[in-house]
Protein backbone atom coordinates (compact mmCIF):
# COMPACT_ATOMS: atom_id res chain seq x y z
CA UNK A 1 188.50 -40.21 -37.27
CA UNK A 2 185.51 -40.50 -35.12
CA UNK A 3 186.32 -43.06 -31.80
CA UNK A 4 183.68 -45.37 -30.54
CA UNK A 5 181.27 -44.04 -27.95
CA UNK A 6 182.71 -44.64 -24.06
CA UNK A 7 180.73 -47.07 -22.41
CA UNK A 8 178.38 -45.27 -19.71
CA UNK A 9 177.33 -46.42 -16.34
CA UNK A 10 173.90 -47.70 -17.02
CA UNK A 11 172.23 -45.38 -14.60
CA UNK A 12 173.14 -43.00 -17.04
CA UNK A 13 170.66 -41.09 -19.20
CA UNK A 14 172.65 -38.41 -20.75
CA UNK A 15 174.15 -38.84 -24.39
CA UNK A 16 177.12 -40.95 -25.13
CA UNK A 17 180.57 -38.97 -25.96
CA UNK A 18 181.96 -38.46 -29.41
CA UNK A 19 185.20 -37.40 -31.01
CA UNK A 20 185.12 -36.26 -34.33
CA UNK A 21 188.61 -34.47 -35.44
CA UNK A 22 186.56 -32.98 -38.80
CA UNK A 23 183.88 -31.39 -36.58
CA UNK A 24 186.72 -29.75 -33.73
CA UNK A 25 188.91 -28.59 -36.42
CA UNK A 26 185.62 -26.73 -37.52
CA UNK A 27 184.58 -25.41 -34.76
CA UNK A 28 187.50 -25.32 -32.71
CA UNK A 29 187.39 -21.49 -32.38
CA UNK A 30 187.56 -18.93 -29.46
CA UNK A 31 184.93 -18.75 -26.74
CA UNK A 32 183.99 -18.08 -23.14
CA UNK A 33 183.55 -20.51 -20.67
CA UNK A 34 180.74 -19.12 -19.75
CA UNK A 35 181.15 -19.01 -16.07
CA UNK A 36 178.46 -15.88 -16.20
CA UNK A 37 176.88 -14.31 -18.66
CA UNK A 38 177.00 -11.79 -19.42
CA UNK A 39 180.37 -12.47 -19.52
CA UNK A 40 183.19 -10.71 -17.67
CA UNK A 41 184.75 -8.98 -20.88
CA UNK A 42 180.72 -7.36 -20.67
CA UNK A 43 181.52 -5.58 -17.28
CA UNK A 44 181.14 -1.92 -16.91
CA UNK A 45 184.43 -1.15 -15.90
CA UNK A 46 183.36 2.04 -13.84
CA UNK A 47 180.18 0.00 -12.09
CA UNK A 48 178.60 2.47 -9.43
CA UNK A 49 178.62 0.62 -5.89
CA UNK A 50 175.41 1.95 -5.25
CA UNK A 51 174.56 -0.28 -7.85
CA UNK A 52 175.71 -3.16 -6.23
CA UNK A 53 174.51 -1.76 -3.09
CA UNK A 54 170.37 -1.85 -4.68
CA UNK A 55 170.96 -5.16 -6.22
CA UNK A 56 171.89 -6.52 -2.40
CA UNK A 57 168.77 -4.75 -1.15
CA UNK A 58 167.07 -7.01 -4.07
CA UNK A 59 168.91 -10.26 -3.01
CA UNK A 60 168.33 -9.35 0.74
CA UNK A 61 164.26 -9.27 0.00
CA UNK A 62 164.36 -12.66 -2.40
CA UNK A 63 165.40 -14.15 0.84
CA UNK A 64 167.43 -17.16 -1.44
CA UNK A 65 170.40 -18.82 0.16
CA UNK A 66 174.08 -17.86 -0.16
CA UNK A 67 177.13 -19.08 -1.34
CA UNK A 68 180.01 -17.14 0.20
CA UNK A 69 183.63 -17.28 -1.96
CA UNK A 70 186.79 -15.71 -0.07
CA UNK A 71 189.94 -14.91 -2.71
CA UNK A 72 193.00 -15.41 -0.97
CA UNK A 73 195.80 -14.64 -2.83
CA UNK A 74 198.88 -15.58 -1.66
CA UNK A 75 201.32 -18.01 -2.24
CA UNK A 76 204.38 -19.23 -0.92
CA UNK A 77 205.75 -20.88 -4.51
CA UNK A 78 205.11 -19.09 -8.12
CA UNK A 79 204.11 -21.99 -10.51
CA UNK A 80 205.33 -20.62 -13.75
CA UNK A 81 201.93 -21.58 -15.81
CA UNK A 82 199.31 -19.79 -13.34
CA UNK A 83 197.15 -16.93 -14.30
CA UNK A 84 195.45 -16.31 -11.20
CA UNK A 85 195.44 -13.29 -9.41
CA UNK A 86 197.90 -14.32 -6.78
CA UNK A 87 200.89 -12.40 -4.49
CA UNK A 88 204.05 -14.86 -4.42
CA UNK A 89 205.65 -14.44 -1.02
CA UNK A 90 207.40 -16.37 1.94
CA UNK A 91 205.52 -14.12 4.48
CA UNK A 92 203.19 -15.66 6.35
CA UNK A 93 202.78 -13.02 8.38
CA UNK A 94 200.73 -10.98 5.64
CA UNK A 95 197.51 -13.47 5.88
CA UNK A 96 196.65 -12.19 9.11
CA UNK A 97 196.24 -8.31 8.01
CA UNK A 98 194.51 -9.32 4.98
CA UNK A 99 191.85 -11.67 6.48
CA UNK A 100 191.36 -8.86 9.22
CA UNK A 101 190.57 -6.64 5.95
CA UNK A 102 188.39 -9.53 4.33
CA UNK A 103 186.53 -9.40 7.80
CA UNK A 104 185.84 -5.90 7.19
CA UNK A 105 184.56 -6.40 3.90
CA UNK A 106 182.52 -9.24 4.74
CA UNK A 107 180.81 -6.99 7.92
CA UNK A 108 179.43 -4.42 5.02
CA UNK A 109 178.20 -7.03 2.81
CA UNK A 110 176.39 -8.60 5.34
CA UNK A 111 174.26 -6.07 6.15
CA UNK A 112 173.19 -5.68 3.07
CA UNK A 113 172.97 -8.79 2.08
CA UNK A 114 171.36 -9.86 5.27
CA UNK A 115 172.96 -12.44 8.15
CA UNK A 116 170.27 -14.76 8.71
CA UNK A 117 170.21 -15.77 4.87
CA UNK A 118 171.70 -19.80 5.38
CA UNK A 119 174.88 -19.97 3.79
CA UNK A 120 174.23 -23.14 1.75
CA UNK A 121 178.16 -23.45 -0.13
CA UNK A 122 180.90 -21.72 1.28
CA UNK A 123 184.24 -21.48 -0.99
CA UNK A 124 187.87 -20.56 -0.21
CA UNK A 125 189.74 -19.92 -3.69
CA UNK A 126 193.24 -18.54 -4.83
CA UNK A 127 196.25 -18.02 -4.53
CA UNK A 128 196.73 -20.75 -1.86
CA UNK A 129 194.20 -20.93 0.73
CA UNK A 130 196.32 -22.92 2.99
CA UNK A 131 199.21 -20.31 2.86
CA UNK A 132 197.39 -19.30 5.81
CA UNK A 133 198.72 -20.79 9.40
CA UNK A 134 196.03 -22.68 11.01
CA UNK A 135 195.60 -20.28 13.61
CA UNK A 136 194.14 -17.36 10.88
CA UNK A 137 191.83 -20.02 9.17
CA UNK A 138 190.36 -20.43 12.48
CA UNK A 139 189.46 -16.37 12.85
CA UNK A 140 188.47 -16.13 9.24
CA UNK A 141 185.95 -18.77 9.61
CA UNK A 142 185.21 -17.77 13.36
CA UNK A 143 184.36 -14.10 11.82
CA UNK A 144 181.96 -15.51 9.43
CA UNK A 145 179.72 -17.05 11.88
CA UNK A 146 179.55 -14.31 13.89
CA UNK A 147 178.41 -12.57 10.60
CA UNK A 148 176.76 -14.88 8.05
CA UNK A 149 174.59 -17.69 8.90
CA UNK A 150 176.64 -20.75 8.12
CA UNK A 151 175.64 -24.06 8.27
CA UNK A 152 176.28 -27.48 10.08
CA UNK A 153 174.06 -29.75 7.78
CA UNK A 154 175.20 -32.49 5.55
CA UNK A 155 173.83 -30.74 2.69
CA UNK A 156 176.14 -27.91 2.96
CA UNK A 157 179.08 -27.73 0.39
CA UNK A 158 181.94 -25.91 2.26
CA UNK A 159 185.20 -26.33 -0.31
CA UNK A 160 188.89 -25.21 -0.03
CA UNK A 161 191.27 -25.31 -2.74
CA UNK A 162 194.53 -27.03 -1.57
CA UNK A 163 198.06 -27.20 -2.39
CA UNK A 164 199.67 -30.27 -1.18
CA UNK A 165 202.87 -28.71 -0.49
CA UNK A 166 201.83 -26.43 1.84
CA UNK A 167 200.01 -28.70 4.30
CA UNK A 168 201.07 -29.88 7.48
CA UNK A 169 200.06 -32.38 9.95
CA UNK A 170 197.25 -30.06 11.56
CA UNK A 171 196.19 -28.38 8.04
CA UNK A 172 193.45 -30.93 7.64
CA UNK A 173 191.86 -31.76 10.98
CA UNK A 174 191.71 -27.81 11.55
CA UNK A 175 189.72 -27.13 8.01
CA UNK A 176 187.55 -30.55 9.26
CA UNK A 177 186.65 -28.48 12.26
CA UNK A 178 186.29 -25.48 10.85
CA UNK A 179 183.19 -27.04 8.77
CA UNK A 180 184.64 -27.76 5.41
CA UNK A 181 183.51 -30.93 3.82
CA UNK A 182 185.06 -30.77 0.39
CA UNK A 183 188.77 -29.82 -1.16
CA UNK A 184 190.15 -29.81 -4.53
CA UNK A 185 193.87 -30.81 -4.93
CA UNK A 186 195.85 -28.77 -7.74
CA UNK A 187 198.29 -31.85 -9.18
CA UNK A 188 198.84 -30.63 -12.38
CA UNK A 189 200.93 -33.85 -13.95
CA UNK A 190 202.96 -36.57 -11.73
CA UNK A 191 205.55 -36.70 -13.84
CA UNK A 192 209.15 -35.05 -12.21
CA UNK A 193 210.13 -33.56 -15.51
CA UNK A 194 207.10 -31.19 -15.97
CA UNK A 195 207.06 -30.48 -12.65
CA UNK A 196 210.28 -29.28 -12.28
CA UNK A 197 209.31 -27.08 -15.65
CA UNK A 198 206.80 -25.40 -14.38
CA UNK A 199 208.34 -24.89 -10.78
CA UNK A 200 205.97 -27.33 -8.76
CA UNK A 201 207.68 -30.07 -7.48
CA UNK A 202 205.19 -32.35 -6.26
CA UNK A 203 206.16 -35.92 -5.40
CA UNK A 204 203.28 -38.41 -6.20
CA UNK A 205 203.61 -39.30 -2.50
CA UNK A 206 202.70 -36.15 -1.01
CA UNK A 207 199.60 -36.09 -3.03
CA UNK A 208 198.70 -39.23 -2.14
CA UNK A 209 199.00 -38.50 1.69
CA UNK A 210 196.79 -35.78 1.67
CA UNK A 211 194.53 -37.39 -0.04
CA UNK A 212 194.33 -40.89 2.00
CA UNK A 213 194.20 -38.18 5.53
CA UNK A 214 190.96 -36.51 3.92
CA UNK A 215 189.10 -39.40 3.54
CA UNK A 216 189.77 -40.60 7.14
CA UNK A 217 188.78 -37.42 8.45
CA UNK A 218 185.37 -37.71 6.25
CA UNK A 219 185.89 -35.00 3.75
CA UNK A 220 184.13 -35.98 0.58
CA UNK A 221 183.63 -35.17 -3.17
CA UNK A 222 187.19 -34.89 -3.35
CA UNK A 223 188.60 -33.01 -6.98
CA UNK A 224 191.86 -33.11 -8.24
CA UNK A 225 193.14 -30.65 -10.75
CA UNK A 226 195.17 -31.67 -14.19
CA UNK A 227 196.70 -29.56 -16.54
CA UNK A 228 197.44 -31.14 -20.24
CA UNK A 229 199.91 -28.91 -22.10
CA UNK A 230 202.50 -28.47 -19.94
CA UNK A 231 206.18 -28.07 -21.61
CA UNK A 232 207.86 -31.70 -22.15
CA UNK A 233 204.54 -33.43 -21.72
CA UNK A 234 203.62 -35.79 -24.44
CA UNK A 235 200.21 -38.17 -24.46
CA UNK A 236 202.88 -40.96 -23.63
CA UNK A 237 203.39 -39.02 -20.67
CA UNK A 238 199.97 -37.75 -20.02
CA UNK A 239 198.59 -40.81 -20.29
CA UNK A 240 200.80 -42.41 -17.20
CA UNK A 241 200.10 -39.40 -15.22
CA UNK A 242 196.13 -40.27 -15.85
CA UNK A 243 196.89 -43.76 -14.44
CA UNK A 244 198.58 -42.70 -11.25
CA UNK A 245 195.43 -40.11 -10.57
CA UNK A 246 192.89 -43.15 -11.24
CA UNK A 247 195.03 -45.41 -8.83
CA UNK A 248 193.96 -42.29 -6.22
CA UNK A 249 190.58 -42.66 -7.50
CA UNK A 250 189.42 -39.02 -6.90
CA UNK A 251 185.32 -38.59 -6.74
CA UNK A 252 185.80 -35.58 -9.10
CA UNK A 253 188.72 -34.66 -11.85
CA UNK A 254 189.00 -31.43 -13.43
CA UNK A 255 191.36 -31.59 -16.53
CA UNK A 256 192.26 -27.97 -17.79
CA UNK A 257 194.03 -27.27 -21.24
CA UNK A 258 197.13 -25.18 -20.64
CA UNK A 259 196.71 -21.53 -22.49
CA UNK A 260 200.01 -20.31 -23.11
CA UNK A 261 199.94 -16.40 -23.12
CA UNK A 262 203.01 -15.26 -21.92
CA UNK A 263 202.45 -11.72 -23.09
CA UNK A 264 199.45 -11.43 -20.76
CA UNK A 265 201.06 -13.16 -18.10
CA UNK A 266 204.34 -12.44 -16.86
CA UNK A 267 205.29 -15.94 -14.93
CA UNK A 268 204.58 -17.81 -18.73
CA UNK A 269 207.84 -16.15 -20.19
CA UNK A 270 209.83 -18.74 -17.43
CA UNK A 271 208.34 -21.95 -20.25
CA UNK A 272 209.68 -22.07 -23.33
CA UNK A 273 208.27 -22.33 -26.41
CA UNK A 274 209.81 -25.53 -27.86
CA UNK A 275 209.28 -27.60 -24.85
CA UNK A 276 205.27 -26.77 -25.11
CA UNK A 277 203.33 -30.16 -26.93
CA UNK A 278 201.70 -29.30 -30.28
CA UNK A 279 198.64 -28.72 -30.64
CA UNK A 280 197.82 -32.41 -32.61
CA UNK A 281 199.33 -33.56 -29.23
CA UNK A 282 197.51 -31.19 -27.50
CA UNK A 283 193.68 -32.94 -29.04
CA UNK A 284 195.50 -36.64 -28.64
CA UNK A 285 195.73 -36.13 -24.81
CA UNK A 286 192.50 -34.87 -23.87
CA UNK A 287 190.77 -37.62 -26.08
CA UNK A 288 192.83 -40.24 -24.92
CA UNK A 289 192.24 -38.97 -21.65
CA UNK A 290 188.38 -38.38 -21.71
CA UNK A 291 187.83 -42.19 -23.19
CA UNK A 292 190.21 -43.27 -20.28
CA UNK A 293 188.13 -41.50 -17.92
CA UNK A 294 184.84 -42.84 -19.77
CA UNK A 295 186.38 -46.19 -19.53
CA UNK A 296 187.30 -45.84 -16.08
CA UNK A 297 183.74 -45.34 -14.65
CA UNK A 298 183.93 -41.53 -14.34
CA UNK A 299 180.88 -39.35 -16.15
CA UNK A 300 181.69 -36.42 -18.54
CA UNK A 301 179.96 -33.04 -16.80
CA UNK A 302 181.12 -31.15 -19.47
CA UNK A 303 183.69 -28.16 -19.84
CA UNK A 304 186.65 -29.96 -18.40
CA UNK A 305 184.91 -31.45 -15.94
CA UNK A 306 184.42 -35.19 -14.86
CA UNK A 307 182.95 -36.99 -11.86
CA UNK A 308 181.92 -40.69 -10.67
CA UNK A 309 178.19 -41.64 -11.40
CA UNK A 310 177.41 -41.14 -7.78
CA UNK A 311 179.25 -37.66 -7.39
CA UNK A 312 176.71 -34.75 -6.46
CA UNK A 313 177.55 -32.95 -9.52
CA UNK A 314 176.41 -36.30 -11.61
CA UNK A 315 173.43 -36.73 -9.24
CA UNK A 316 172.92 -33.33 -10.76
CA UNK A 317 173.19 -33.19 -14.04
CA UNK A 318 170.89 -36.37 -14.58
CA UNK A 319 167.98 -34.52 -12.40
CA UNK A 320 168.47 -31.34 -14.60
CA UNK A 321 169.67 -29.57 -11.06
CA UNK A 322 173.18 -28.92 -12.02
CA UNK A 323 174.47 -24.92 -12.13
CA UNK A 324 177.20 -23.53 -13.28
CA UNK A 325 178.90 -20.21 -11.27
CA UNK A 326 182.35 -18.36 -11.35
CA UNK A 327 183.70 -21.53 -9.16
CA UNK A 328 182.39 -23.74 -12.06
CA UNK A 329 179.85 -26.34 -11.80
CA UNK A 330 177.47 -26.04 -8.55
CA UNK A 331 174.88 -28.20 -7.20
CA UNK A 332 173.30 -24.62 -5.37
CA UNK A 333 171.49 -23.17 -8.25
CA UNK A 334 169.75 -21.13 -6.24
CA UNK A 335 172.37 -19.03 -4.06
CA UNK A 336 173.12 -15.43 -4.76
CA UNK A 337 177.01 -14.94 -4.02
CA UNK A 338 178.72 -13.10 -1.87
CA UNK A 339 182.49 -12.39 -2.58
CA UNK A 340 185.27 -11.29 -0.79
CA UNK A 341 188.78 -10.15 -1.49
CA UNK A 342 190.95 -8.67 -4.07
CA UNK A 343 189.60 -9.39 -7.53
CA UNK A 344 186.07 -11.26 -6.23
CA UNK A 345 183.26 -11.32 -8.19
CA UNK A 346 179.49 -11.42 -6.37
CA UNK A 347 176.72 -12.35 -8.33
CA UNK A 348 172.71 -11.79 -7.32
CA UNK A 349 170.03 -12.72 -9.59
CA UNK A 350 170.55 -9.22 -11.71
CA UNK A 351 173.67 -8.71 -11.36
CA UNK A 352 177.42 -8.83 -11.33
CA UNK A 353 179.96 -7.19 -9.45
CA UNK A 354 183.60 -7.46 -9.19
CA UNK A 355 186.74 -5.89 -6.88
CA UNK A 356 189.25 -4.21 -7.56
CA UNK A 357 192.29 -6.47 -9.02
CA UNK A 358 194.65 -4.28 -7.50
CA UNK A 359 195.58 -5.43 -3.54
CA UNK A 360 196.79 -2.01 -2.62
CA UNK A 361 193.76 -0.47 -3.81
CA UNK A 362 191.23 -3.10 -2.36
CA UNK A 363 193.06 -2.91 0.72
CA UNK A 364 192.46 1.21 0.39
CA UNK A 365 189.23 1.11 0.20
CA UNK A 366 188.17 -1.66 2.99
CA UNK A 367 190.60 0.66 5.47
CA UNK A 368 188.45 3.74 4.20
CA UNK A 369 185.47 1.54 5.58
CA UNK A 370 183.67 1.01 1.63
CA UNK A 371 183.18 -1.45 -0.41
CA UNK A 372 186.01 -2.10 -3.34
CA UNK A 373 183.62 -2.61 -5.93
CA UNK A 374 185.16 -1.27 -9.64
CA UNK A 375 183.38 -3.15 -12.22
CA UNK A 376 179.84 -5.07 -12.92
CA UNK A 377 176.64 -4.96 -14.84
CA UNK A 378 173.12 -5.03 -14.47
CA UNK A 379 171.08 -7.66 -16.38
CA UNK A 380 168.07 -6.87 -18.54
CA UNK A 381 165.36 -9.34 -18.98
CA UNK A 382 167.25 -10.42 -22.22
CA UNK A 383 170.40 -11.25 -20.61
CA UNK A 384 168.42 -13.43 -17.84
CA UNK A 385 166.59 -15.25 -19.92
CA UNK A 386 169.88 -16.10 -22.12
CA UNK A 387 171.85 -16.92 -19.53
CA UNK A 388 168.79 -19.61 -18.56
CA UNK A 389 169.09 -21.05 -21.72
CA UNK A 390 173.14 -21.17 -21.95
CA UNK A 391 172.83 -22.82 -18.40
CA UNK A 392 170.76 -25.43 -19.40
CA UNK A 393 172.97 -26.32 -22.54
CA UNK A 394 176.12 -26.34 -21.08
CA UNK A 395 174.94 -27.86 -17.37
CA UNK A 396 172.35 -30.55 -18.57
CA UNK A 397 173.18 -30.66 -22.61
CA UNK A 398 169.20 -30.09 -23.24
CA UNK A 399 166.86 -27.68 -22.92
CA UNK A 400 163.29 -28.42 -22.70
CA UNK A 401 160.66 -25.82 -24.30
CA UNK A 402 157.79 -26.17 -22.08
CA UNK A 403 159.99 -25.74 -19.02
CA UNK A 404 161.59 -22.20 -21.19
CA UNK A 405 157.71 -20.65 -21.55
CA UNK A 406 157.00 -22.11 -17.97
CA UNK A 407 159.75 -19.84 -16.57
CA UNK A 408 159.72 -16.64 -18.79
CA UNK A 409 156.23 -16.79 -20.12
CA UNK A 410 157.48 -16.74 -23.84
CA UNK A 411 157.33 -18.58 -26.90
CA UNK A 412 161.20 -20.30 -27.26
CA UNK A 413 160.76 -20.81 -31.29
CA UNK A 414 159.57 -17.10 -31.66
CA UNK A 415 162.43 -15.65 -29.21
CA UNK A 416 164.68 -17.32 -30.68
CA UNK A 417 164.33 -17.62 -34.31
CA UNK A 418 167.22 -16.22 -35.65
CA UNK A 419 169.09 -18.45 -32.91
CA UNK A 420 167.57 -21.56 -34.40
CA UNK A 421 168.24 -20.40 -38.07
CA UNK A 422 171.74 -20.14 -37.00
CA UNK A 423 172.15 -23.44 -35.38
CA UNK A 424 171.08 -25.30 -38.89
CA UNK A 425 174.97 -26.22 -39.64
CA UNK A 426 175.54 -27.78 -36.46
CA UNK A 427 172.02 -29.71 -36.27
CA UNK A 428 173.50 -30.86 -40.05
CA UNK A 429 176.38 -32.16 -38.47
CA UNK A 430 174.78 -33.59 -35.44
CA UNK A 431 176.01 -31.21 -32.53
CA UNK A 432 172.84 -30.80 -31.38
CA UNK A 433 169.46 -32.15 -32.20
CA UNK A 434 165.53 -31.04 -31.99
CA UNK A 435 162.90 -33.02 -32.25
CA UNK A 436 160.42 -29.70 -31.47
CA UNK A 437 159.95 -29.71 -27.39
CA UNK A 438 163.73 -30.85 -26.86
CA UNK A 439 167.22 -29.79 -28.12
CA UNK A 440 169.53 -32.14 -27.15
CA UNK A 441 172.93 -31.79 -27.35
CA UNK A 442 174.50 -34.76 -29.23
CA UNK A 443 177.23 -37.02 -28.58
CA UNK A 444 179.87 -35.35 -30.92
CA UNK A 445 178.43 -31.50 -29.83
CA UNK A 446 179.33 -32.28 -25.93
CA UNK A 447 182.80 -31.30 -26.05
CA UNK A 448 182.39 -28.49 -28.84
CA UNK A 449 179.29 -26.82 -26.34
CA UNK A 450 180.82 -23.32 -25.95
CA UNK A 451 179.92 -23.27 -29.94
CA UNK A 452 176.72 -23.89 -29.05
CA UNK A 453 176.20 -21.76 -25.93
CA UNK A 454 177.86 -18.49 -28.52
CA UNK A 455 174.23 -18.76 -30.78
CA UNK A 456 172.67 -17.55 -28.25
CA UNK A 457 175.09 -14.91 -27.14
CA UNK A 458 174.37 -12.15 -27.95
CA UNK A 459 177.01 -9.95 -27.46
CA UNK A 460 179.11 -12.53 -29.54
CA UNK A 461 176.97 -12.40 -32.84
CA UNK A 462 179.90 -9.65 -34.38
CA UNK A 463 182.20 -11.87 -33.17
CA UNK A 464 184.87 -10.79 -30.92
CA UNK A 465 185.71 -13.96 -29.37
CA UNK A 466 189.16 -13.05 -30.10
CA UNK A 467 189.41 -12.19 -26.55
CA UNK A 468 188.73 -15.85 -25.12
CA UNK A 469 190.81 -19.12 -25.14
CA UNK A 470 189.98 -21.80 -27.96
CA UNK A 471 187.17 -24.15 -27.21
CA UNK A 472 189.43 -26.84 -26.76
């Protein structure tokens, strides 16, 4: 069954989306999401910090902007599907201990990283950033200034994830002031049932309160989160809790499919198996819901991902600026990150770095006054030039060939030969195209582009994707 084509806006100039059940059953396998790449699974796990600490002294002398991501992991509610990294507890009175540690952390990394670098996107991720009080938001983001050069600009993208139920009438106005400009709700599905299922009661009403406050106050870009795959959902369902999110009209929807791997994480083992949708139901709700979306205005970024035509991320994508990071999609393409907090992972143009995952142990070694780096990788010239050419596919859905030998001074067709020999089957069934200075991903490869993105992996060509979720 192959659906017709979505209409697009007509300011448009990217591909048309295509659903083709033959094609997904075929290459409906496992892959990363490629968030880096190398990918995380490529990570020495004993990384030497002085490692990290040389790559800083490289970012510090590139003198490119910075985006600056905080973990904080605690929440007050466990939602039985999460796999985060997260610390479930009623105790508010942990955050301000661990933001005083954060602090710590964030005083070492700046001087290597350098303070006067402008902090160009600033991102608070979880856990449950607003399990903080008010009061130790304000001396997180008070301690940055004093040590990072953050901005005041327009074009600065300062984000905070946010759970609805744990806002309060002065949660907004004090993140407003603080400097943030964007938030992402986490919804998950409307509908009572799975909410109560998954142990997130979340009346529709709450939602739509924070929401309507935030754009009063200005913030903008606002994302809310869905989850299709939830136990006693059904595309019946799905599809009703789609409406009620378009009635909120959101600038930016991320739609995630639900991986259930209880083994792996504990909280899973609270859903059980036989209220879980099939997987045939599974397919029918995300492409009833991306030709709803289509429909609906909204532009497909790719990888979950969807935004309205004037969205900065769509703005983006169409100029060939959009970037893709451990956040997701970025507009700031050209910020080396900083990370904080248990589990972070920094990134500088060579390399990776990550924390420990372990809170005791993090803590340990900020109160010992060092860094808590335990795992990360160096890139070779390979791996750079790669990861340039997986960004392009799976943030604009083309890569150009004069623009590849403009930027690494080689010869794409030669580099990549074996690559393009490999990519034959899906140019035969019109994933991608080439007409010999473009390949262009196709209508029916935009959904199925972590297939593409693995040809040029090349720590995936023996495989071993077994450790990844499915493509879709």
């Amino acid at each position: 069954m192959t659906s017709k084509p979505a209409p697009q806006t007509s300011e448009s100039t990217l591909p048309e989306f295509m659903w083709d059940d033959a094609l997904i059953k075929r290459y409906d396998l496992s892959g990363p999401r490629y968030t880096s790449y190398p990918t995380a699974v490529e990570f020495n796990q004993n990384y030497p910090i002085e490692q990290m600490v040389e790559a800083a002294a490289r970012s510090k002398a590139s003198n490119r902007p910075l985006s600056l991501y905080t973990h904080l992991p605690f929440c007050a509610h466990l939602c039985y599907y999460c796999a985060c990294n997260k610390v479930i507890t009623k105790k508010r009175d942990k955050a301000m201990p661990y933001v005083e540690r954060v602090l710590k952390e964030a005083a070492m990394q700046s001087k290597l990283f350098g303070s006067d670098r402008p902090v160009k996107q600033l991102h608070w991720g979880g856990g449950t950033p607003t399990f903080l009080p008010n009061d130790v938001m304000q001396e997180l983001m008070e301690g940055y200034a004093e040590l990072f050069n953050l901005q005041s600009d327009d074009e600065r993208d300062y984000s905070v994830e946010i759970d609805p139920r744990e806002v309060d009438q002065d949660t907004l106005p004090t993140l407003w002031k603080l400097g943030f400009n964007r938030i992402s709700l986490g919804v998950q599905d409307v509908n009572p049932e799975v909410q109560k299922a998954v142990n997130r009661i979340q009346p529709r009403e709450m939602t739509e309160a924070v929401l309507r406050e935030a754009r009063q106050l200005g913030f903008r870009s606002i994302n809310l989160d869905l989850i299709y795959g939830l136990p006693h959902q059904t595309p019946e369902s799905f599809a009703e809790t789609l409406e009620a999110v378009l009635e909120m009209s959101p600038d930016r929807l991320s739609v995630f499919s639900y991986a259930h791997l209880p083994d792996r994480f504990y909280p899973q083992t609270r859903i059980k198996n036989d209220t879980l949708p099939s997987p045939q139901q599974k397919l029918t709700m995300l492409h009833n819901t991306i030709n709803r979306l289509l429909e609906a205005g909204y532009e497909y970024i790719g990888m979950d991902h969807f935004a309205k035509p004037d969205d900065s991320l769509s703005v983006a994508q169409r100029a060939g600026r959009l970037h893709r990071n451990f956040q997701g999609y970025t507009t700031h393409s050209d910020c080396d990150l900083v990370s904080l907090g248990v589990s972070a992972i920094g990134q500088t143009d060579d390399a990776y770095f990550q924390n420990n995952h372990d809170l005791p142990a993090w803590e340990a070694s900020i109160d010992a006054g060092q860094l808590a780096i335990t795992k990360g990788v160096n890139l070779t010239r390979d791996d750079r030039i790669r990861r340039w050419v997986i960004g392009q596919l799976i943030c604009q859905f083309r890569l150009d060939r004069q623009q590849f030998s403009a930027d690494w001074q080689e010869d794409f067709d030669s580099y990549f030969a074996d690559e393009l020999s490999r990519l034959k089957p899906m140019m035969a069934d019109e994933l991608i195209g080439d007409n010999g200075q473009v390949l262009q991903v196709e209508p029916a490869g935009r959904l199925l582009i972590r297939a593409i993105c693995q040809i040029f992996d090349f720590y995936r060509k023996e495989g071993a994707s077994q450790r990844f979720s499915r493509i879709i």
